[in-house]
N, C-alpha and C. Protein backbone atom coordinates (compact mmCIF):
# COMPACT_ATOMS: atom_id res chain seq x y z
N UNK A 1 -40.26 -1.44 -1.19
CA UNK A 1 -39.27 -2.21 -0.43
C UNK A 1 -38.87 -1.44 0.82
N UNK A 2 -38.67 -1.82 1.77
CA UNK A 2 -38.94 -1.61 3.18
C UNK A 2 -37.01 -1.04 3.11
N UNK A 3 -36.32 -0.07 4.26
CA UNK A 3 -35.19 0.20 4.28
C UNK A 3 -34.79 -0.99 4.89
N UNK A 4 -34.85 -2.14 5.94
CA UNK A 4 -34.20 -3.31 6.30
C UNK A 4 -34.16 -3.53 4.57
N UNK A 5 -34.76 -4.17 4.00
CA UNK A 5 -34.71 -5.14 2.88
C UNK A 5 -33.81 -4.23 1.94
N UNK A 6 -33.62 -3.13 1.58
CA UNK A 6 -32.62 -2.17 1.27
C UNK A 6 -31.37 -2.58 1.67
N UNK A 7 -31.65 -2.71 2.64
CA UNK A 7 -29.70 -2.73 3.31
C UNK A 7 -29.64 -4.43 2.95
N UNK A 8 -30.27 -5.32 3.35
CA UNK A 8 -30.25 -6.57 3.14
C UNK A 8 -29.66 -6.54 1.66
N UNK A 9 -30.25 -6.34 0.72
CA UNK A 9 -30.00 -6.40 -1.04
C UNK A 9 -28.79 -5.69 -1.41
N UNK A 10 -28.34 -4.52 -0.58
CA UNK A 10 -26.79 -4.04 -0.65
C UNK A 10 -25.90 -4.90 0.10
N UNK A 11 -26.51 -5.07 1.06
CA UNK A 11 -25.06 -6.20 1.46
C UNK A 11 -24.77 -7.56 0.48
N UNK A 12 -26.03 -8.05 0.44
CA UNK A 12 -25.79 -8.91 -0.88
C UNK A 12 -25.08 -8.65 -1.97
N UNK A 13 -25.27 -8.00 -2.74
CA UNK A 13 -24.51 -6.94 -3.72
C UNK A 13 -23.21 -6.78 -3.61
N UNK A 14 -23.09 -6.69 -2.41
CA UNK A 14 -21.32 -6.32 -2.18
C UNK A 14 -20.64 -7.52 -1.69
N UNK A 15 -21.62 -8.31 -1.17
CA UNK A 15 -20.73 -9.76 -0.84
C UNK A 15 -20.52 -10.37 -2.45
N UNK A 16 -21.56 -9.86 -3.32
CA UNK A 16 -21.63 -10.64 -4.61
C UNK A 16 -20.34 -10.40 -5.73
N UNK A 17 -20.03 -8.94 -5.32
CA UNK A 17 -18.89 -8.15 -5.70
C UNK A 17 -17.86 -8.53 -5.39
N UNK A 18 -17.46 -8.94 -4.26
CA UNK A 18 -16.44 -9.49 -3.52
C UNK A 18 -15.82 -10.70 -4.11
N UNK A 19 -16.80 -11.34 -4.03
CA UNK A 19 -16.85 -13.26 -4.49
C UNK A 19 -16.31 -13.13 -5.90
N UNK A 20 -17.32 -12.36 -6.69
CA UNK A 20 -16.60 -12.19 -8.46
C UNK A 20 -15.32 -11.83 -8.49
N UNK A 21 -15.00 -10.71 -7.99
CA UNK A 21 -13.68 -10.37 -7.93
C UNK A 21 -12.67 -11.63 -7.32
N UNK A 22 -12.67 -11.82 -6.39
CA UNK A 22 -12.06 -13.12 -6.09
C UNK A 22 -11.73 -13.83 -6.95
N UNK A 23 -12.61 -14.52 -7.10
CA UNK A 23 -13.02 -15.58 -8.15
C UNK A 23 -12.35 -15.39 -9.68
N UNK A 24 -12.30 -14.29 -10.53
CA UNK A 24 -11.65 -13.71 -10.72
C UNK A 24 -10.34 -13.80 -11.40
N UNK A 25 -9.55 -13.04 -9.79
CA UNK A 25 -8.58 -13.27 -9.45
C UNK A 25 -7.80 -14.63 -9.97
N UNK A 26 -8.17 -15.86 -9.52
CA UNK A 26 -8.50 -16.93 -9.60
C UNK A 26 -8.07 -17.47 -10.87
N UNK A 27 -9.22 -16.88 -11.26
CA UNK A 27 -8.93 -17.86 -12.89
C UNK A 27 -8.24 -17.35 -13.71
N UNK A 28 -8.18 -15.61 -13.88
CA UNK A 28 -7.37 -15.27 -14.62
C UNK A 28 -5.90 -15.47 -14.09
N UNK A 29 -5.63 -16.24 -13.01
CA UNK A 29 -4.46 -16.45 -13.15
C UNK A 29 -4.00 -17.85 -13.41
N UNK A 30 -4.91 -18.76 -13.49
CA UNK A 30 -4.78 -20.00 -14.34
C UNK A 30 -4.91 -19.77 -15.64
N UNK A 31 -5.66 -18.56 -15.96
CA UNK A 31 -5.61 -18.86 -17.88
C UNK A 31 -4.47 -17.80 -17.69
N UNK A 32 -3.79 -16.91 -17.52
CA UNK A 32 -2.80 -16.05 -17.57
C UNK A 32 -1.69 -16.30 -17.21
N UNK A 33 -1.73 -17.27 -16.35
CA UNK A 33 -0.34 -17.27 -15.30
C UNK A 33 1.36 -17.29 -16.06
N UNK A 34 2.00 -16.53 -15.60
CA UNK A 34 3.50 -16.49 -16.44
C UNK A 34 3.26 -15.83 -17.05
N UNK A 35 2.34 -14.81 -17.37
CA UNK A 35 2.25 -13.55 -18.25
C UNK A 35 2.31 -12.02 -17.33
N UNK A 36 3.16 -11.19 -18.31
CA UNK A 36 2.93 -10.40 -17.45
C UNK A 36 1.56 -9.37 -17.41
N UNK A 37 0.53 -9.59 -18.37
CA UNK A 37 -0.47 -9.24 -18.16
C UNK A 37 -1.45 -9.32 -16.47
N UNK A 38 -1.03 -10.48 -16.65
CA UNK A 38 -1.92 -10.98 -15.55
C UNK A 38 -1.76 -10.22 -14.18
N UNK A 39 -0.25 -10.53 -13.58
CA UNK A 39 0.46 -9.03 -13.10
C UNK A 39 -0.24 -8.03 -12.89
N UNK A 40 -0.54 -7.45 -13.78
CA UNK A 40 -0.97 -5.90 -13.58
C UNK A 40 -2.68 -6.11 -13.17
N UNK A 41 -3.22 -7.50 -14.07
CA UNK A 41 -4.52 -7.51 -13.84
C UNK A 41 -4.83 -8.03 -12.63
N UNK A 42 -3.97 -8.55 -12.07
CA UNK A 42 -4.49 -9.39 -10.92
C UNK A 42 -4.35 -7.74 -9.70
N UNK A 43 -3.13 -7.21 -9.89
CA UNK A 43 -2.71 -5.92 -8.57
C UNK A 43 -4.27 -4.61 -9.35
N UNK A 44 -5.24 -4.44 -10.26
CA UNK A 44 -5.62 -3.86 -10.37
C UNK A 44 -7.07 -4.33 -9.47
N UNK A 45 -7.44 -5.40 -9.70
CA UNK A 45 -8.53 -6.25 -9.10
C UNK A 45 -8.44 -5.99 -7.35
N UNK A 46 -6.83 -6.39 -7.08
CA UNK A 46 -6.98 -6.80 -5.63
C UNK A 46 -7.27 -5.04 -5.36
N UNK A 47 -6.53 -4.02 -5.66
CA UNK A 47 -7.21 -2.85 -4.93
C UNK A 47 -8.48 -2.46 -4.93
N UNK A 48 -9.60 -2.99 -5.73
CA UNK A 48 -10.29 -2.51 -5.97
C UNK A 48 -11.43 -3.45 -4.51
N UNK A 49 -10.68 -4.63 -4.28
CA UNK A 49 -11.20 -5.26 -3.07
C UNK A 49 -10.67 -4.58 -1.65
N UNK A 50 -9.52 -4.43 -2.28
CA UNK A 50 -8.62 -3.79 -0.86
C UNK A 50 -9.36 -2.15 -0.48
N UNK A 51 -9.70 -1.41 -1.14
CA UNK A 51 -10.43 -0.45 -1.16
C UNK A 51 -11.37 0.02 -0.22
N UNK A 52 -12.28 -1.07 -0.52
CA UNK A 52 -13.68 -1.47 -0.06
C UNK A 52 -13.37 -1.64 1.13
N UNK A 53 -12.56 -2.98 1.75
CA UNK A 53 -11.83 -3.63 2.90
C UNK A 53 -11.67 -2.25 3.54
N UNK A 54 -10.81 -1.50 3.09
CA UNK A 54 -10.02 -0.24 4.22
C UNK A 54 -11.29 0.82 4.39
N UNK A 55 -12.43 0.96 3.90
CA UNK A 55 -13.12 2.33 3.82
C UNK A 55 -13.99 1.31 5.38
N UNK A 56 -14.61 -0.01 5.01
CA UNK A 56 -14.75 -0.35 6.05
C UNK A 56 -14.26 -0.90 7.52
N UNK A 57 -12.56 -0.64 7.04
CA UNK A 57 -11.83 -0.74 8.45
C UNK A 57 -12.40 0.91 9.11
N UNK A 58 -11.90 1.53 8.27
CA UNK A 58 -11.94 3.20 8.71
C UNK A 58 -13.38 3.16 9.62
N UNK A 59 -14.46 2.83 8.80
CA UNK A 59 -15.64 3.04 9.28
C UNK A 59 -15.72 2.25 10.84
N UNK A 60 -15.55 0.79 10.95
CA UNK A 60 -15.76 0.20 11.75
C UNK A 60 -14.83 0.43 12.71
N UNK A 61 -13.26 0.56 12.43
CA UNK A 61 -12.21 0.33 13.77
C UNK A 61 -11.58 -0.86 14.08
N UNK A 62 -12.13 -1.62 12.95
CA UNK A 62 -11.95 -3.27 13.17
C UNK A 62 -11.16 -3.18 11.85
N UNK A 63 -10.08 -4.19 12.38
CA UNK A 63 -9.35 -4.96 10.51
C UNK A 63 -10.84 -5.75 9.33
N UNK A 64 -10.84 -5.77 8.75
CA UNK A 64 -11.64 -6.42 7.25
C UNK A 64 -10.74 -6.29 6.73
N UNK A 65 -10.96 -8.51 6.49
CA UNK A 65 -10.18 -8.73 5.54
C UNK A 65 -10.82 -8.64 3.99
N UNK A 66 -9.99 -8.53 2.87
CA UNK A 66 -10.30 -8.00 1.58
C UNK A 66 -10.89 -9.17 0.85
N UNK A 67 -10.69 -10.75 1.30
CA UNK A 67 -11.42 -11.97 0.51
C UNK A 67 -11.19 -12.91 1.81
N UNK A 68 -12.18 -14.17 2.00
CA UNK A 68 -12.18 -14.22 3.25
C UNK A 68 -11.25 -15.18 3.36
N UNK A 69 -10.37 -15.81 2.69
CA UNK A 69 -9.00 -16.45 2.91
C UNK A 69 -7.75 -16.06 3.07
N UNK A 70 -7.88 -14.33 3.04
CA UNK A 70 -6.77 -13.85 3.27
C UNK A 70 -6.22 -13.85 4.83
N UNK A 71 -4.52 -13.83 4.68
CA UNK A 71 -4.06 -14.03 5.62
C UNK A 71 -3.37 -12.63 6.01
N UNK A 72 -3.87 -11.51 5.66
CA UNK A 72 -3.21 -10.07 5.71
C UNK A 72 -5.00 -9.16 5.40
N UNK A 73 -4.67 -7.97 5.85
CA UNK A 73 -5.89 -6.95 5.89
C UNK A 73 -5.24 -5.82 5.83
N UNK A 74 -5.76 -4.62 5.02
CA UNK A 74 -5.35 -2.90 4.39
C UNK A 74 -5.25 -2.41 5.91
N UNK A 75 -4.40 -1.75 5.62
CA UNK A 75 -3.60 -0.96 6.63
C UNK A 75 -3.57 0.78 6.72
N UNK A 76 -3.28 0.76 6.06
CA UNK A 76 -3.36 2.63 5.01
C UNK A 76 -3.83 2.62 3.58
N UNK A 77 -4.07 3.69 3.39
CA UNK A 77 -3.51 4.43 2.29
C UNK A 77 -2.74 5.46 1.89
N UNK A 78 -2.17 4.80 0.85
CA UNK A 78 -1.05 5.75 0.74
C UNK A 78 -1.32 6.79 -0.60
N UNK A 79 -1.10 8.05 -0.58
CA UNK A 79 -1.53 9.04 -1.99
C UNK A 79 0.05 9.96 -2.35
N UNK A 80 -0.13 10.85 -3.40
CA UNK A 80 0.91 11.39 -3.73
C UNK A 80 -0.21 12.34 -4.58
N UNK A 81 -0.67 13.60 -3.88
CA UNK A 81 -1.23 14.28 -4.98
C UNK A 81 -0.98 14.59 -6.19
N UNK A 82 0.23 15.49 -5.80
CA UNK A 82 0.88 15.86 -6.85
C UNK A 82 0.92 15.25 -8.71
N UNK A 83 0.36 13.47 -8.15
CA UNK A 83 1.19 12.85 -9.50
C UNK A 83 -0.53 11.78 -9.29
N UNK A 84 -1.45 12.38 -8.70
CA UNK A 84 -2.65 12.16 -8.40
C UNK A 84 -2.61 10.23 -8.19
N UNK A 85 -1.91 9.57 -7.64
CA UNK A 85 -2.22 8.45 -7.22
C UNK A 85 -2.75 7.70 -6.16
N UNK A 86 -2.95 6.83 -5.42
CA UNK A 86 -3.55 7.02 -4.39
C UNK A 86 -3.59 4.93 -4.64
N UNK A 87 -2.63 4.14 -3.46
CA UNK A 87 -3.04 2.73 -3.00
C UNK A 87 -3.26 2.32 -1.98
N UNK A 88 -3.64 1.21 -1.70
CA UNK A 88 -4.12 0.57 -0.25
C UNK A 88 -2.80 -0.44 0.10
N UNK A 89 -2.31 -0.34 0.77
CA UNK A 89 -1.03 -0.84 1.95
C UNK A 89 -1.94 -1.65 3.03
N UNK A 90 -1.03 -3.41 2.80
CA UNK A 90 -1.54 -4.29 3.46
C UNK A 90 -0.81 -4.62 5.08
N UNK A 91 -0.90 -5.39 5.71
CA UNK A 91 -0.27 -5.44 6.99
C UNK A 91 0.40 -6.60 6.69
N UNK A 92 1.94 -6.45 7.09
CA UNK A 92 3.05 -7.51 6.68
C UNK A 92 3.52 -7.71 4.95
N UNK A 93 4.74 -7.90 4.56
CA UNK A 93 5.67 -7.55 3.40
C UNK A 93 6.16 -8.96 2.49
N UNK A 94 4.86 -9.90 3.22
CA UNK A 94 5.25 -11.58 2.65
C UNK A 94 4.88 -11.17 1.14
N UNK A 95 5.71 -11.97 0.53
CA UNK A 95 5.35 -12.49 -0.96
C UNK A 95 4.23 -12.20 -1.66
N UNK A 96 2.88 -12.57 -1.07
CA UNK A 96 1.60 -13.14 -0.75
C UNK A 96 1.47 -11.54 -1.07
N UNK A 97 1.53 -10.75 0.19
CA UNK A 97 0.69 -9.78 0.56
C UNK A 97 1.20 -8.92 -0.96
N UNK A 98 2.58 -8.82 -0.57
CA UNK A 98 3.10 -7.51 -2.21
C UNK A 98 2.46 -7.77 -3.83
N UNK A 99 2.03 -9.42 -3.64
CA UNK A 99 1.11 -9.71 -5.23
C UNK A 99 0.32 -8.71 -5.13
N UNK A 100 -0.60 -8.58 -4.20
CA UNK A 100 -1.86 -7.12 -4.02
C UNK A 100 -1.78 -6.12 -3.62
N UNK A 101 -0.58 -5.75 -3.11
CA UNK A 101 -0.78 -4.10 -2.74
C UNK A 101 0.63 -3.98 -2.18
N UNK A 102 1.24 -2.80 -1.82
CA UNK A 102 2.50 -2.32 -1.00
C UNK A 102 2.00 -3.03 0.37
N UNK A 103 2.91 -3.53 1.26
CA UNK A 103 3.18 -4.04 2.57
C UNK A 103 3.88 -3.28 3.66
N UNK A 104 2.96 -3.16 4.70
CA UNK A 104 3.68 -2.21 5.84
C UNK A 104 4.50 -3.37 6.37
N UNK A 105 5.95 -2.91 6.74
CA UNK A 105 6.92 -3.61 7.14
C UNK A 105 6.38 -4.03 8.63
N UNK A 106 6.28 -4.91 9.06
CA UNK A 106 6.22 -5.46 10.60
C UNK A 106 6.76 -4.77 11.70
N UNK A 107 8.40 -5.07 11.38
CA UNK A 107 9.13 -4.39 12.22
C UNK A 107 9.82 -2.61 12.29
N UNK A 108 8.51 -2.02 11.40
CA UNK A 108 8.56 -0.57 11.48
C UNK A 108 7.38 -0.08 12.41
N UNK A 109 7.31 1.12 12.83
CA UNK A 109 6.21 1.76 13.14
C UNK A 109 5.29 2.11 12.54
N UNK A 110 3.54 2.12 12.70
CA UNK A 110 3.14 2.84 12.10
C UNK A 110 3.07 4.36 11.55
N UNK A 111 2.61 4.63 10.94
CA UNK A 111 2.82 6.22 10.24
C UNK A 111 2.21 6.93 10.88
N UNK A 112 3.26 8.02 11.41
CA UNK A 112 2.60 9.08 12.39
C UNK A 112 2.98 8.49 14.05
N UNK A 113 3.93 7.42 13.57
CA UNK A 113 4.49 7.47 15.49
C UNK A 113 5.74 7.73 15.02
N UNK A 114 6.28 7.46 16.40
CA UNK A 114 8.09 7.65 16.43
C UNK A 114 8.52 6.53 15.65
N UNK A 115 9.58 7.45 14.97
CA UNK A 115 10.21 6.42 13.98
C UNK A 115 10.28 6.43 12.75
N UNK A 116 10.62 5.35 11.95
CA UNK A 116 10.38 5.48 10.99
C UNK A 116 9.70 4.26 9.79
N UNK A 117 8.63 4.96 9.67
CA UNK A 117 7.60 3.66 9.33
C UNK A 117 8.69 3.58 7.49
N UNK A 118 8.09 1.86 7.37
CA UNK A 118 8.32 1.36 5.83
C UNK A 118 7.45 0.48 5.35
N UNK A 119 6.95 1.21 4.17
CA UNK A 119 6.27 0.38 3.20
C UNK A 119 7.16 0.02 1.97
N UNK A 120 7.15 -1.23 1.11
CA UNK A 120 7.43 -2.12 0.20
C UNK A 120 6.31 -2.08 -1.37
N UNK A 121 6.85 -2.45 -2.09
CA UNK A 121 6.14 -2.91 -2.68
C UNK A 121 6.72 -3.07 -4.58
N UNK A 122 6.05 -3.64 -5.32
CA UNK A 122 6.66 -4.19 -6.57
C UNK A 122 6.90 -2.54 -7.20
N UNK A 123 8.01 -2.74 -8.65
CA UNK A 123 8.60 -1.46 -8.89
C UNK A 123 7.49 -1.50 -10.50
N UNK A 124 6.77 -2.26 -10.74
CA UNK A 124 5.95 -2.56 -12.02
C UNK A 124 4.75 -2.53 -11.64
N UNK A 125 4.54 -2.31 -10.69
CA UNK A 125 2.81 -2.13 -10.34
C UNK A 125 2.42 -0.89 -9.39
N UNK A 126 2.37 -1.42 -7.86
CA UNK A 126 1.66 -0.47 -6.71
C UNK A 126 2.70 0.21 -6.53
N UNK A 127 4.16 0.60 -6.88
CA UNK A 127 5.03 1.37 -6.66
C UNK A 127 5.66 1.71 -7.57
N UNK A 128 4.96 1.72 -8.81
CA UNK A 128 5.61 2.00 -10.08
C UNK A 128 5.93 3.76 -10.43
N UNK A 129 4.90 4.34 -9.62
CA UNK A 129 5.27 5.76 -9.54
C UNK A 129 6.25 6.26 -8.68
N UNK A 130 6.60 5.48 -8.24
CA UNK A 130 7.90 6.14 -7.19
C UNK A 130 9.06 7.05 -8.02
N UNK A 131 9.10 6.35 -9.04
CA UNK A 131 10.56 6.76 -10.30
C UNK A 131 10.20 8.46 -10.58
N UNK A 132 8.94 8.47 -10.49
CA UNK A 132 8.15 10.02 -10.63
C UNK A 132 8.13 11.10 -9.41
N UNK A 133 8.01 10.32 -8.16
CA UNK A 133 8.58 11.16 -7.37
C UNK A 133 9.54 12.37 -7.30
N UNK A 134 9.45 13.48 -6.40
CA UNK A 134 10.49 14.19 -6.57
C UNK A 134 10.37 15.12 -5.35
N UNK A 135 11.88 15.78 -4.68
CA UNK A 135 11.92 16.26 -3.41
C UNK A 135 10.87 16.77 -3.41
N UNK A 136 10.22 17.24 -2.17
CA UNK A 136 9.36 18.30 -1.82
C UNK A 136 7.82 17.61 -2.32
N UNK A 137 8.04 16.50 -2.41
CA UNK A 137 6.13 16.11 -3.32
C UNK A 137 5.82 15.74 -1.35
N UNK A 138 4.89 15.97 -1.43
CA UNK A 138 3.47 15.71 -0.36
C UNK A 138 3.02 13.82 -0.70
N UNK A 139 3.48 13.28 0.56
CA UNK A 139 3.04 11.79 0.60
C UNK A 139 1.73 11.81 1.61
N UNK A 140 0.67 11.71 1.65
CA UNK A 140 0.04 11.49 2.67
C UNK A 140 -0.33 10.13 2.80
N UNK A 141 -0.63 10.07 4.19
CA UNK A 141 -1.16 8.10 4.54
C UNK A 141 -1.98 8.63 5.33
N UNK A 142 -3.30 7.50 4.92
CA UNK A 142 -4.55 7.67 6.03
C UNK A 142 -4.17 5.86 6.44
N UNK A 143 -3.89 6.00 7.90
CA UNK A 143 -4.51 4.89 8.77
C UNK A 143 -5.61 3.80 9.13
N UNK A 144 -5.37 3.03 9.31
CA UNK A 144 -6.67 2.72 9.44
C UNK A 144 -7.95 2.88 10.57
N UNK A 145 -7.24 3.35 11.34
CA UNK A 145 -8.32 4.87 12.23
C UNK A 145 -8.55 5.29 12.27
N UNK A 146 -7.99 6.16 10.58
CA UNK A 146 -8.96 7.33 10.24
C UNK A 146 -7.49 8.11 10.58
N UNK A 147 -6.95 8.16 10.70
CA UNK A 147 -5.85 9.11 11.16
C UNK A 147 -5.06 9.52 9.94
N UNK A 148 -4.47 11.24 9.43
CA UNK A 148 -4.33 11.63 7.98
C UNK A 148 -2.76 11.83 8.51
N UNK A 149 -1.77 11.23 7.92
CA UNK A 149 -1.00 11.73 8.06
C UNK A 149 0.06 11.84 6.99
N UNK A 150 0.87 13.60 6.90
CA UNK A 150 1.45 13.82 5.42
C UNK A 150 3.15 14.02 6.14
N UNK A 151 3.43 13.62 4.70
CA UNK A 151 4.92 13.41 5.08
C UNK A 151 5.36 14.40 3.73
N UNK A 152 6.49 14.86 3.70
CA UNK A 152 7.64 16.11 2.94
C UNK A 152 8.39 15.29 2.22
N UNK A 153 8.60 15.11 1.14
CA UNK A 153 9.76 14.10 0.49
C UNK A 153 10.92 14.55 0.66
N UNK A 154 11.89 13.98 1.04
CA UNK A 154 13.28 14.94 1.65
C UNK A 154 14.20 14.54 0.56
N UNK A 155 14.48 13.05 -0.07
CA UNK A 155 15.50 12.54 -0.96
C UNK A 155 15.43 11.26 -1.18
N UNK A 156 16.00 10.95 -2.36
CA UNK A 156 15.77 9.62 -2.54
C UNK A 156 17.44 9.01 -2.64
N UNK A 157 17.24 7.66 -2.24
CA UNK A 157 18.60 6.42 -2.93
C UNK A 157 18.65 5.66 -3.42
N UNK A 158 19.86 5.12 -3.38
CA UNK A 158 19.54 3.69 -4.03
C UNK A 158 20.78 2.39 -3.30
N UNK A 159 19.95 1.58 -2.61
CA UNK A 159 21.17 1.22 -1.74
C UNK A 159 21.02 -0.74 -1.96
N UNK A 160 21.55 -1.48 -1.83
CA UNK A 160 21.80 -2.71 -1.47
C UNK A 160 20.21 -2.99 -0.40
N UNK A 161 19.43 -4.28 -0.91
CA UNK A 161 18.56 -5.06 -0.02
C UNK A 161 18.75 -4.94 1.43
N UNK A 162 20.09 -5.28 2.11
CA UNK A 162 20.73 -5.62 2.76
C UNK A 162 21.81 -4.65 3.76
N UNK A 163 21.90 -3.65 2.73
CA UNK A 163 22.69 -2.36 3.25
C UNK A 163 21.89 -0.97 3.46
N UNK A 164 20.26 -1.07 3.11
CA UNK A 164 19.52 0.02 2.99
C UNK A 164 19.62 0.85 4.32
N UNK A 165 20.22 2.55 4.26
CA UNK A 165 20.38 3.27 5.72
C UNK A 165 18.81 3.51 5.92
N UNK A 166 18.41 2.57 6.83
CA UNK A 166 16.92 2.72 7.14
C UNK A 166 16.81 2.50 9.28
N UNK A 167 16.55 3.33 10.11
CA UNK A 167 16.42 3.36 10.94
C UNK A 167 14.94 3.24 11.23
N UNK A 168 14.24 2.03 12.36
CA UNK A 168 12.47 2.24 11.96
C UNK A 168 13.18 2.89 13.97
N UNK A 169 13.83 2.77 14.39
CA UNK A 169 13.79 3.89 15.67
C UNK A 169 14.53 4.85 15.76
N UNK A 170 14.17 5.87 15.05
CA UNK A 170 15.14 7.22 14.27
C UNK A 170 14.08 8.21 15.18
N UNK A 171 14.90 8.91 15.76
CA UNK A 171 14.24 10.15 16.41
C UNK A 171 13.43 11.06 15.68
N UNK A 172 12.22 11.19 15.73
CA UNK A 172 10.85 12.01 14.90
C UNK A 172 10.78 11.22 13.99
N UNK A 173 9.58 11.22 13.24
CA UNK A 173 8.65 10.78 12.58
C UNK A 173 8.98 10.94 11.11
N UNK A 174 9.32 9.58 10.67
CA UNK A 174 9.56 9.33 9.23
C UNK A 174 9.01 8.31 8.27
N UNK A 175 9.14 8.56 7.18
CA UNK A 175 8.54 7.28 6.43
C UNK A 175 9.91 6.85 4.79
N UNK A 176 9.71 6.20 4.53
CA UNK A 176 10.65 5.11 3.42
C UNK A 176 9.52 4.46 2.36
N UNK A 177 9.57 4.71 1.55
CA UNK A 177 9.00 4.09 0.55
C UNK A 177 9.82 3.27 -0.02
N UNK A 178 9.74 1.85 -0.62
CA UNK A 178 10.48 0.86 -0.95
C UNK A 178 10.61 -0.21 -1.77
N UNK A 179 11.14 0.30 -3.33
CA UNK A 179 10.82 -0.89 -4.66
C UNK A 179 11.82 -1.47 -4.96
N UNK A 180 11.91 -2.48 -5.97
CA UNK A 180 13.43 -2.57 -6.64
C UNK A 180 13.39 -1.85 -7.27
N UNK A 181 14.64 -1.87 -7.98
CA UNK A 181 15.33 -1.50 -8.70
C UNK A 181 16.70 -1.98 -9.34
N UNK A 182 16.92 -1.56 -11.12
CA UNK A 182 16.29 -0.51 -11.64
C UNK A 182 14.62 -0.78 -12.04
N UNK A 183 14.12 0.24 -12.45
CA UNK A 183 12.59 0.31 -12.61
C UNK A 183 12.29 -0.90 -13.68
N UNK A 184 13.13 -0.71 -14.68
CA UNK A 184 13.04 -1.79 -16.15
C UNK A 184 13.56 -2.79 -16.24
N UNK A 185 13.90 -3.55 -14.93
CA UNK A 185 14.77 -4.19 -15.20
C UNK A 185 13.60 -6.00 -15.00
N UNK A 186 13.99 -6.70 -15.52
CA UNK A 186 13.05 -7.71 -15.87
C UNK A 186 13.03 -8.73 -14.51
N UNK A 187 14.78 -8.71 -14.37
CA UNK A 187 14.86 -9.87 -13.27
C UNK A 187 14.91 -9.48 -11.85
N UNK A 188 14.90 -10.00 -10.54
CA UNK A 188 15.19 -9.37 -9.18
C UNK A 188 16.53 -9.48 -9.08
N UNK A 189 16.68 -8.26 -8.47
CA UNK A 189 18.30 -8.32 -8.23
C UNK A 189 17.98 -7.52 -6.18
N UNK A 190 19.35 -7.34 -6.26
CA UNK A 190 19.67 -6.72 -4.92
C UNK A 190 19.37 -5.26 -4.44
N UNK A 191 19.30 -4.31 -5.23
CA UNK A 191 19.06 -3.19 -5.04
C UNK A 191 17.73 -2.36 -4.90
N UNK A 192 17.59 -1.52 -4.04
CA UNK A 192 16.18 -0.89 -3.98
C UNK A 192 16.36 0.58 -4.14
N UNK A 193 15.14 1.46 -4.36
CA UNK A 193 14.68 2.27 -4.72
C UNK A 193 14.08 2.74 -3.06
N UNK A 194 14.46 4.43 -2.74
CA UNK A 194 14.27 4.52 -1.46
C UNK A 194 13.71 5.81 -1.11
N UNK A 195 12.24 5.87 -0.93
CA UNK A 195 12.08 7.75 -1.21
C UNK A 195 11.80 7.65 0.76
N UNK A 196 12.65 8.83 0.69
CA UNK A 196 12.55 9.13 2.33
C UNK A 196 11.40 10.37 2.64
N UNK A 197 11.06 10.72 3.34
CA UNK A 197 10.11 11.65 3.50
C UNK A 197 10.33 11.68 5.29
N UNK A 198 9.87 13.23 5.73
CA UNK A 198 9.70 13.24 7.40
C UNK A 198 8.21 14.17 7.56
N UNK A 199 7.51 13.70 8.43
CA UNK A 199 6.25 14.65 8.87
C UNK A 199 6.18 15.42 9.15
N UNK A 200 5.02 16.42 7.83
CA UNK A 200 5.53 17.68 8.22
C UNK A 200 5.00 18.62 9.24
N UNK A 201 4.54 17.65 10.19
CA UNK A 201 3.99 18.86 11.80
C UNK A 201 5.74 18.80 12.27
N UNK A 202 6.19 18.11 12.42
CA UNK A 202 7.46 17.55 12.76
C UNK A 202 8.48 18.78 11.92
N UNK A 203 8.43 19.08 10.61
CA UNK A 203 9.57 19.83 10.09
C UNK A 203 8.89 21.34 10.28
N UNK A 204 7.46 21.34 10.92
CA UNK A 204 6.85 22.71 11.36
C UNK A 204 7.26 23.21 12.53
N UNK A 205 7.69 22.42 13.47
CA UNK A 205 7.75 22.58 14.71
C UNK A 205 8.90 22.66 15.19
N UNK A 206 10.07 22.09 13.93
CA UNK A 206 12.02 22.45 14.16
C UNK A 206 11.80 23.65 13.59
N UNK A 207 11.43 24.43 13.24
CA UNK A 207 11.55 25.69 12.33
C UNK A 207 11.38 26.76 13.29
């Protein structure tokens, strides 16, 4: 088999991958739906599309979207060595987007400019490790340009939807991580879960 016809039969392959997963998606949430199984199965599926999507944003420079009806495309990734996790962060914080992954807030900056970027996301799934967090853990986010950038965990809160002290035009470079809360709690209520972190070329360079 010739290397064109190689690459031809992998792209196939991965469009074929794509479609199943989708698809998927899909049904297990008609035979599942109102369970909280499904929940976890459906946010385990979409990263594993969202994945794929971001390694080929990185590569290309271009957004790829993760199924081709989506109305949002991976943005970062976000990791936490320390507690070895590692998800894909979509662009915009609709409803929609947080079923599959943490959501970069719109009206924040991205990570690694001025400001202070915020990501979202459910406290039972893609942000379920936050509760594990702790000062001083290492957040890093890769971009989707390829750009690595690590942030210092400085402290966490717990504040009102509505009352959260969150500045996205705060002098130097910050980031907010952002779930409900409490962690166990079944129903939505008002309160969130708030790990702050600042970049640490940024806390290298006040020193």
């Amino acid at each position: 088999m010739s290397n064109h016809q190689s690459i031809l039969k992998g792209g196939a392959l991965a469009r074929s991958l794509s479609t199943l997963l989708a698809c998927l998606l899909i049904a297990g949430g008609l035979v599942l739906a109102g369970q909280g199984i499904w929940i976890h199965a459906k946010a385990f599926a979409a990263q594993i599309l969202l994945e794929r999507a971001f390694t080929q944003s990185v590569a290309t420079g271009v957004p790829v979207k993760p199924w081709s009806w989506a109305d949002t495309w991976p943005v970062a990734r976000i990791e936490v060595p320390r507690l070895e996790t590692a998800t894909i962060a979509l662009k915009g914080a609709s409803g929609q987007a947080l079923a599959f992954g943490p959501g970069h807030l719109d009206n924040t900056p991205e990570a690694g400019n001025q400001g202070t970027a915020v990501y979202a996301a459910h406290r039972d799934t893609h942000f379920a490790f936050l509760k594990n967090v702790e000062p001083n853990d290492l957040i890093r986010i890769t971009r989707r340009d390829g750009k690595v950038v690590t942030y210092h965990t400085t402290h966490m809160a717990v504040a009102r939807w509505d009352e959260a002290p969150i500045d996205p035009q705060a002098t130097g470079k910050h980031l907010v991580l952002a779930t409900c809360y409490p962690f166990d709690a079944v129903t939505p209520g008002p309160l969130r879960y708030l790990v702050y972190a600042d970049q640490v070329a940024d806390l290298a360079e006040s020193e």
